[in-house]
N, C-alpha and C. Protein backbone atom coordinates (compact mmCIF):
# COMPACT_ATOMS: atom_id res chain seq x y z
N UNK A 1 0.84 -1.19 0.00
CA UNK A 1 0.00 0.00 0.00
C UNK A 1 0.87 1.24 0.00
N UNK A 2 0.28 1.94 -0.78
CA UNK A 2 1.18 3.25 -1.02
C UNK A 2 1.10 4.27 0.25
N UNK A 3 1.38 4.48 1.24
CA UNK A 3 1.42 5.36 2.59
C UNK A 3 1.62 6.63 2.21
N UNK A 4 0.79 7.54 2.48
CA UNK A 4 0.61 8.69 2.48
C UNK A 4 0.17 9.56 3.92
N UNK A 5 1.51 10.27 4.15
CA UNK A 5 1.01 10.95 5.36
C UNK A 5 -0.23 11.58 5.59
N UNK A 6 -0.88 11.41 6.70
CA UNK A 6 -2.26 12.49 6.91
C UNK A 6 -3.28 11.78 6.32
N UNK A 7 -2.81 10.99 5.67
CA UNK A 7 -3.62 9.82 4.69
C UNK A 7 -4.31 8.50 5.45
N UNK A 8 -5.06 8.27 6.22
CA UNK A 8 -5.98 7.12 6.83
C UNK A 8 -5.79 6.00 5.66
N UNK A 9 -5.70 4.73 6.08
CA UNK A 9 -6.02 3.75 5.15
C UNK A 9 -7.43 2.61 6.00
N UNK A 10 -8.30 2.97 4.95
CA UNK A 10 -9.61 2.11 5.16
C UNK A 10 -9.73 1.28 5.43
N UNK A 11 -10.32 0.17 5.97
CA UNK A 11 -10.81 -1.09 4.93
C UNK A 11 -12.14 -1.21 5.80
N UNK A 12 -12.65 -2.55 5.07
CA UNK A 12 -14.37 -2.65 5.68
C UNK A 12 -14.79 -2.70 6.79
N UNK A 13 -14.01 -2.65 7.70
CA UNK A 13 -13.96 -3.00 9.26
C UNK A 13 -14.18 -0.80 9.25
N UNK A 14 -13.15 -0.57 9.21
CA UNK A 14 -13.24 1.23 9.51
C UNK A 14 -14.01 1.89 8.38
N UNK A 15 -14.49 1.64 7.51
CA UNK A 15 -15.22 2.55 6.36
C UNK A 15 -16.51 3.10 7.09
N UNK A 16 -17.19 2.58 7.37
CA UNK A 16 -18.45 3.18 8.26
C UNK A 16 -18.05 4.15 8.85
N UNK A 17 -17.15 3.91 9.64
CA UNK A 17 -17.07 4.98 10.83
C UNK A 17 -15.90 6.22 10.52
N UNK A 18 -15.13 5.83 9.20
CA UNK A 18 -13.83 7.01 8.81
C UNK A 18 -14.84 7.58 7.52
N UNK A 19 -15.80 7.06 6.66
CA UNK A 19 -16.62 7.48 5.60
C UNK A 19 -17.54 8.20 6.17
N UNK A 20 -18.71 7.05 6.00
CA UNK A 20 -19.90 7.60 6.07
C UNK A 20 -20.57 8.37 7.06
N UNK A 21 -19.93 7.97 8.51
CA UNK A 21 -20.08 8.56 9.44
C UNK A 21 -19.75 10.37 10.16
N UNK A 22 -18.77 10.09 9.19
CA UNK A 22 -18.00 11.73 9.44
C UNK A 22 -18.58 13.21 8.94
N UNK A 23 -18.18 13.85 9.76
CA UNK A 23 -18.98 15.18 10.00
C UNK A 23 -18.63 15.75 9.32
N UNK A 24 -17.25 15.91 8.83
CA UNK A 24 -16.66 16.68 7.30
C UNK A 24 -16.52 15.55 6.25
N UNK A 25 -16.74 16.25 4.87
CA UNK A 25 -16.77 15.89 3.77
C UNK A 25 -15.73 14.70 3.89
N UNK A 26 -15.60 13.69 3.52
CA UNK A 26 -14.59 12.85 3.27
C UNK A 26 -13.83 12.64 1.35
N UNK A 27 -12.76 12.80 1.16
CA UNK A 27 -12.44 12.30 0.10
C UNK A 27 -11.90 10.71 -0.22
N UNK A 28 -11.94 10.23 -0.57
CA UNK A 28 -11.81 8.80 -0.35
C UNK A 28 -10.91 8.45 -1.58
N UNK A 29 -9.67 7.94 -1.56
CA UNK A 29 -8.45 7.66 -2.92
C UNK A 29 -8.51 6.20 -3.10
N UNK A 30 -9.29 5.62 -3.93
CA UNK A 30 -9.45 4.21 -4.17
C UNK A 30 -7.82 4.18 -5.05
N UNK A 31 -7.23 3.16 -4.56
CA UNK A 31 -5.69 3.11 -5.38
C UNK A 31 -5.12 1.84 -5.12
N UNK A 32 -4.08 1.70 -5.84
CA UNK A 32 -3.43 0.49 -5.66
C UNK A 32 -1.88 0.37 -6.09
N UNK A 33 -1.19 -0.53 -5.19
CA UNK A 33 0.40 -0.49 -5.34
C UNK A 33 1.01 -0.26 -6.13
N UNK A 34 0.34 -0.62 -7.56
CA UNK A 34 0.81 -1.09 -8.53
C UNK A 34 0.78 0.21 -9.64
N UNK A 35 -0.34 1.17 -9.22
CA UNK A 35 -0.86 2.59 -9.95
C UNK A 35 0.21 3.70 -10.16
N UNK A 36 0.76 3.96 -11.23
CA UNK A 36 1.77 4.88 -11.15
C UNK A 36 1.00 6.40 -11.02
N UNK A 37 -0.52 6.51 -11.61
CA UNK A 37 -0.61 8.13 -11.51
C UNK A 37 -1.04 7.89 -9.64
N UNK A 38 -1.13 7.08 -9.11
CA UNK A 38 -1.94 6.84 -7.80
C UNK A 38 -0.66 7.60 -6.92
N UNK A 39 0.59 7.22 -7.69
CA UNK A 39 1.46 7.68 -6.93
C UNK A 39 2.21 9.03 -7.07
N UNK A 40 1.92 9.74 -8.48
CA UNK A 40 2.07 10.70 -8.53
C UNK A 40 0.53 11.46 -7.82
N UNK A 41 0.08 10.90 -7.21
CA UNK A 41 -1.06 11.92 -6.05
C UNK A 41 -0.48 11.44 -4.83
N UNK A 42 0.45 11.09 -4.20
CA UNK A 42 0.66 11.49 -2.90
C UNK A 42 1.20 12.74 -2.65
N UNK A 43 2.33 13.14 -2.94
CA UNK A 43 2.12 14.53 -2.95
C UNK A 43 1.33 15.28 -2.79
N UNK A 44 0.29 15.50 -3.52
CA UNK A 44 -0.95 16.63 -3.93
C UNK A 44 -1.69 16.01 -2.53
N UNK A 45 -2.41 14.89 -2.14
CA UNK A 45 -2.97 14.42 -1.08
C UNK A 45 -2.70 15.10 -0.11
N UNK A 46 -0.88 14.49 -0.09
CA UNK A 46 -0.59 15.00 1.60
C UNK A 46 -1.05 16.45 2.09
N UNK A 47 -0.28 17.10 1.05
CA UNK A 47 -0.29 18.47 0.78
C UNK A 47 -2.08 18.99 1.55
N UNK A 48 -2.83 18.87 0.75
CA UNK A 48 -3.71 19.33 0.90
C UNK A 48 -4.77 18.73 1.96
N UNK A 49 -4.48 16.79 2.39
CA UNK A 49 -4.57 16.60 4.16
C UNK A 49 -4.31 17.52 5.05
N UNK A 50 -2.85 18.01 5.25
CA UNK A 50 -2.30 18.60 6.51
C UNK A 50 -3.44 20.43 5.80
N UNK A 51 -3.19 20.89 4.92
CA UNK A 51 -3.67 22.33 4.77
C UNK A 51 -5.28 22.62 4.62
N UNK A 52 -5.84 21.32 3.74
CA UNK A 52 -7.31 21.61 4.90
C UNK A 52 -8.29 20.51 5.77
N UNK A 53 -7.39 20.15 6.55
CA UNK A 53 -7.94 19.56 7.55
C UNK A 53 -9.09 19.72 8.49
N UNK A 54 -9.33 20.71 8.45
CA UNK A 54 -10.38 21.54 9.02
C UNK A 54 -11.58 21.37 8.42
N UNK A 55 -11.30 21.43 6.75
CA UNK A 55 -12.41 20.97 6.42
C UNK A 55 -12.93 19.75 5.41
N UNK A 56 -11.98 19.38 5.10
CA UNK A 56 -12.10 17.58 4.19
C UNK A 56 -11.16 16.57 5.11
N UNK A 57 -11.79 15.45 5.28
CA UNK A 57 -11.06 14.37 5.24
C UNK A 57 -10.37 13.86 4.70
N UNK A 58 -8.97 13.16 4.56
CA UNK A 58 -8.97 12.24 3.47
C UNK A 58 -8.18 10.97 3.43
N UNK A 59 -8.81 9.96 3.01
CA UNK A 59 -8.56 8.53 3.29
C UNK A 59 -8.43 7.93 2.12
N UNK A 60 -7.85 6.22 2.13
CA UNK A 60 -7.40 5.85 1.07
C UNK A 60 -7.91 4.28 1.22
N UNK A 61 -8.11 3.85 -0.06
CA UNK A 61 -8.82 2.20 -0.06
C UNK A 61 -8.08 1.52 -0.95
N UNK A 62 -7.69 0.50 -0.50
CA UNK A 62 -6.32 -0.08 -1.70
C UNK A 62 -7.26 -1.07 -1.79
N UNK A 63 -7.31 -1.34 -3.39
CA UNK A 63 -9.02 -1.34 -4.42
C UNK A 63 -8.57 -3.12 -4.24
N UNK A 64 -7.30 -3.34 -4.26
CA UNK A 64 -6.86 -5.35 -4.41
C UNK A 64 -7.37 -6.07 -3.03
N UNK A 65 -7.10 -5.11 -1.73
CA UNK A 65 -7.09 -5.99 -0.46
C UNK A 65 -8.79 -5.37 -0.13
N UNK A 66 -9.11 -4.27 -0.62
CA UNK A 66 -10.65 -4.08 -0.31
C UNK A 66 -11.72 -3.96 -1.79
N UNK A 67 -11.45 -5.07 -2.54
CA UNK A 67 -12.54 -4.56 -3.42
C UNK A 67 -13.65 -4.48 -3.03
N UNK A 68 -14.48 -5.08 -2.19
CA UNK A 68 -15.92 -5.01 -1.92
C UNK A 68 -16.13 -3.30 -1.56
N UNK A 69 -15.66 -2.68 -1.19
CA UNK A 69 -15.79 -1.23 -1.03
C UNK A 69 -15.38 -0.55 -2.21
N UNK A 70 -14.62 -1.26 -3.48
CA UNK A 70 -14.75 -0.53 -4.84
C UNK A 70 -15.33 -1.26 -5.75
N UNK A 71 -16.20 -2.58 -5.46
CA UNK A 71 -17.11 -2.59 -6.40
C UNK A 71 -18.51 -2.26 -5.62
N UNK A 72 -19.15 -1.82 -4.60
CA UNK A 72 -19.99 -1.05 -3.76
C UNK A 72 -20.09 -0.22 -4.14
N UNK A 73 -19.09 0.58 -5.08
CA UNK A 73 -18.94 2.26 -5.32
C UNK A 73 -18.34 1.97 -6.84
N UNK A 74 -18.37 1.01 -7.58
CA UNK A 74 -18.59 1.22 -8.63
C UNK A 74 -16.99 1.70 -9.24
N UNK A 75 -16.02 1.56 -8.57
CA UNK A 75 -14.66 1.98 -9.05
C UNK A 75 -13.92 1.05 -9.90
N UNK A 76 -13.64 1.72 -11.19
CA UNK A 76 -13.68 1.03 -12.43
C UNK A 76 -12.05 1.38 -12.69
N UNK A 77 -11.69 2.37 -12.18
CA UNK A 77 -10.32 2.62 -12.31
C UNK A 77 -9.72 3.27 -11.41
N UNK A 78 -8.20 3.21 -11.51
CA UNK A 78 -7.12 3.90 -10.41
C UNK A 78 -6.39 5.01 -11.01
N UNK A 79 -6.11 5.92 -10.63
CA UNK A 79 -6.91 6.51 -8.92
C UNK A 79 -8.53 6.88 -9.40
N UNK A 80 -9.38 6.41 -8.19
CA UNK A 80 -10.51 7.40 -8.76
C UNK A 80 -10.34 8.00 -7.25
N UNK A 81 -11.12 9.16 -7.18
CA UNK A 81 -11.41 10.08 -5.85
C UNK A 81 -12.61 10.07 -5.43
N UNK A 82 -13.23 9.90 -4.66
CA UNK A 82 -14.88 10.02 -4.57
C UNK A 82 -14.78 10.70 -3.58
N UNK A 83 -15.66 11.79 -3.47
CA UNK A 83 -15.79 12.47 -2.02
C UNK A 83 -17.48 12.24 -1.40
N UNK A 84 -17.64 12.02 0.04
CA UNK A 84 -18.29 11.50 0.57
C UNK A 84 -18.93 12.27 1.46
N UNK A 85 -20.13 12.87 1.39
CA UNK A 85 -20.82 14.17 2.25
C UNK A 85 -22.42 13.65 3.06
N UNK A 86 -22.17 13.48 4.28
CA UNK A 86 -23.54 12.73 5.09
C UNK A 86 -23.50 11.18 4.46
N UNK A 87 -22.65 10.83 4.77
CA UNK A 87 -22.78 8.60 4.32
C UNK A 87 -23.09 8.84 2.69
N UNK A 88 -23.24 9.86 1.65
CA UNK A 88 -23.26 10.00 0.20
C UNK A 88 -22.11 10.21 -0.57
N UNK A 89 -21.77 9.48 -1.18
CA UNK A 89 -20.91 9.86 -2.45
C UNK A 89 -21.42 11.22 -3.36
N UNK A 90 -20.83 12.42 -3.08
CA UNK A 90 -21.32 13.40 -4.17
C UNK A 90 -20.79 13.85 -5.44
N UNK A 91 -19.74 13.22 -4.97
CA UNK A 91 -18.67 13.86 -6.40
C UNK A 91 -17.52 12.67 -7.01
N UNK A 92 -17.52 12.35 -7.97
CA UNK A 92 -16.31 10.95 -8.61
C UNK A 92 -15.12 12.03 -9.36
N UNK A 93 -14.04 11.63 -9.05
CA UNK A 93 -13.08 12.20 -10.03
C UNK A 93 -12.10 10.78 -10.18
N UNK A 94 -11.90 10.51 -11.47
CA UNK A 94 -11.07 9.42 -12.02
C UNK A 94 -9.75 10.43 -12.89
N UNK A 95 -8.53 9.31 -12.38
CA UNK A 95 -6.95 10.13 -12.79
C UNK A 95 -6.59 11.22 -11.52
N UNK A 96 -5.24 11.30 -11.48
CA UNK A 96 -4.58 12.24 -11.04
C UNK A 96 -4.55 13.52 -11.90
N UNK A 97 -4.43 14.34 -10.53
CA UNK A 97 -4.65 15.79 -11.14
C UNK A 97 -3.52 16.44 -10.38
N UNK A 98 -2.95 17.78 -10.74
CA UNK A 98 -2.20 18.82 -10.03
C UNK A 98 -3.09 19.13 -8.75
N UNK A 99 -2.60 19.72 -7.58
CA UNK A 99 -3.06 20.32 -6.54
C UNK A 99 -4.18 21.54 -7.14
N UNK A 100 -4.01 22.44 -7.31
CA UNK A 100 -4.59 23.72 -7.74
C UNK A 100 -6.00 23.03 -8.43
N UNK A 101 -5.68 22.13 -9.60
CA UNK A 101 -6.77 21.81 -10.39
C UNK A 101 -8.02 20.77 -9.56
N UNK A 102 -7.15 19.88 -8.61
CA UNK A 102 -8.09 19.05 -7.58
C UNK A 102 -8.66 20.02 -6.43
N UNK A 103 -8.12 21.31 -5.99
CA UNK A 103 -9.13 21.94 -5.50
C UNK A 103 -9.87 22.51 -5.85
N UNK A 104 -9.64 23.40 -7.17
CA UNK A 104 -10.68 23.81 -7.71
C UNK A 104 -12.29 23.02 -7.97
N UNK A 105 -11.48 21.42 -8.37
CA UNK A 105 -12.86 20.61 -8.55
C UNK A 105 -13.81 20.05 -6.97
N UNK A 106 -12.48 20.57 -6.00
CA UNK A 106 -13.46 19.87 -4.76
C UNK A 106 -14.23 21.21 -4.18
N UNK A 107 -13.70 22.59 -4.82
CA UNK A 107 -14.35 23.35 -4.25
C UNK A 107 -15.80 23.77 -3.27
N UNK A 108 -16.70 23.14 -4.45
CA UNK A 108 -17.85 23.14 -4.00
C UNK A 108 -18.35 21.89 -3.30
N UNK A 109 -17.64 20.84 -2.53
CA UNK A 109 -17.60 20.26 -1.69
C UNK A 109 -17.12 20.68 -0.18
N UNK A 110 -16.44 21.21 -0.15
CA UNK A 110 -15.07 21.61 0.91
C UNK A 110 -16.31 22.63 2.09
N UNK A 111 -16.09 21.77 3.30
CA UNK A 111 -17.00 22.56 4.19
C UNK A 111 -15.82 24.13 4.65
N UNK A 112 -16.76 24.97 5.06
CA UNK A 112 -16.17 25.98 5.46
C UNK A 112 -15.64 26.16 5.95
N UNK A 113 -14.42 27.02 6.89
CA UNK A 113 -13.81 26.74 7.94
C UNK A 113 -14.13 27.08 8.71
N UNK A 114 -13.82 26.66 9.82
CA UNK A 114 -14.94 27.31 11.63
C UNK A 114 -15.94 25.80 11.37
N UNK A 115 -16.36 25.67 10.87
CA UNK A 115 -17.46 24.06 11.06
C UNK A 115 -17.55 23.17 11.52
């Protein structure tokens, strides 16, 4: 599993309670060892774990040792991103992206700060 600081790693035992359960938005990095763009997003991840913590979560599901939580959610490829708001999936992003361009797209997810 690819370890990413600030980065939670899932599996079906903790998904309830690190997903669906959580009070801020969760982003969720379905990935796997083997994924080279999976690994050009640790960087951008960490990065943006530690800077908004306050208001996204973000956790990671390695898709080989947990598929039942990526075929549950329908994850067809690596990396996909799903972000997760009240136990809902609201938003899918499939591929790695630059920092700047993955916030822009989580924008209108991203709870406020003070929340």
């Amino acid at each position: 599993m690819i370890r990413t600081e600030g980065v939670t790693d899932v599996t079906e035992e903790t998904f309830t309670a690190e997903v669906l359960e959580s009070a801020l938005p969760v982003l969720v990095e379905f990935t796997a060892d083997w994924c080279g763009p999976c690994r050009q997003l640790v960087p951008v991840l960490r990065e943006i774990a530690r800077e908004e913590a306050d208001r996204i979560t973000i956790v990671q599901v390695d898709v080989d040792r947990e598929s039942g939580i990526a075929v549950r959610y329908g994850v067809l490829a690596t990396p996909t991103l799903m972000v997760f708001r009240a136990g809902e999936p609201v938003k899918s992003i499939v591929g790695a992206r630059p920092k700047r361009k993955l916030l822009l797209e989580l924008a209108d997810v991203l709870t406020p700060a003070g929340r």
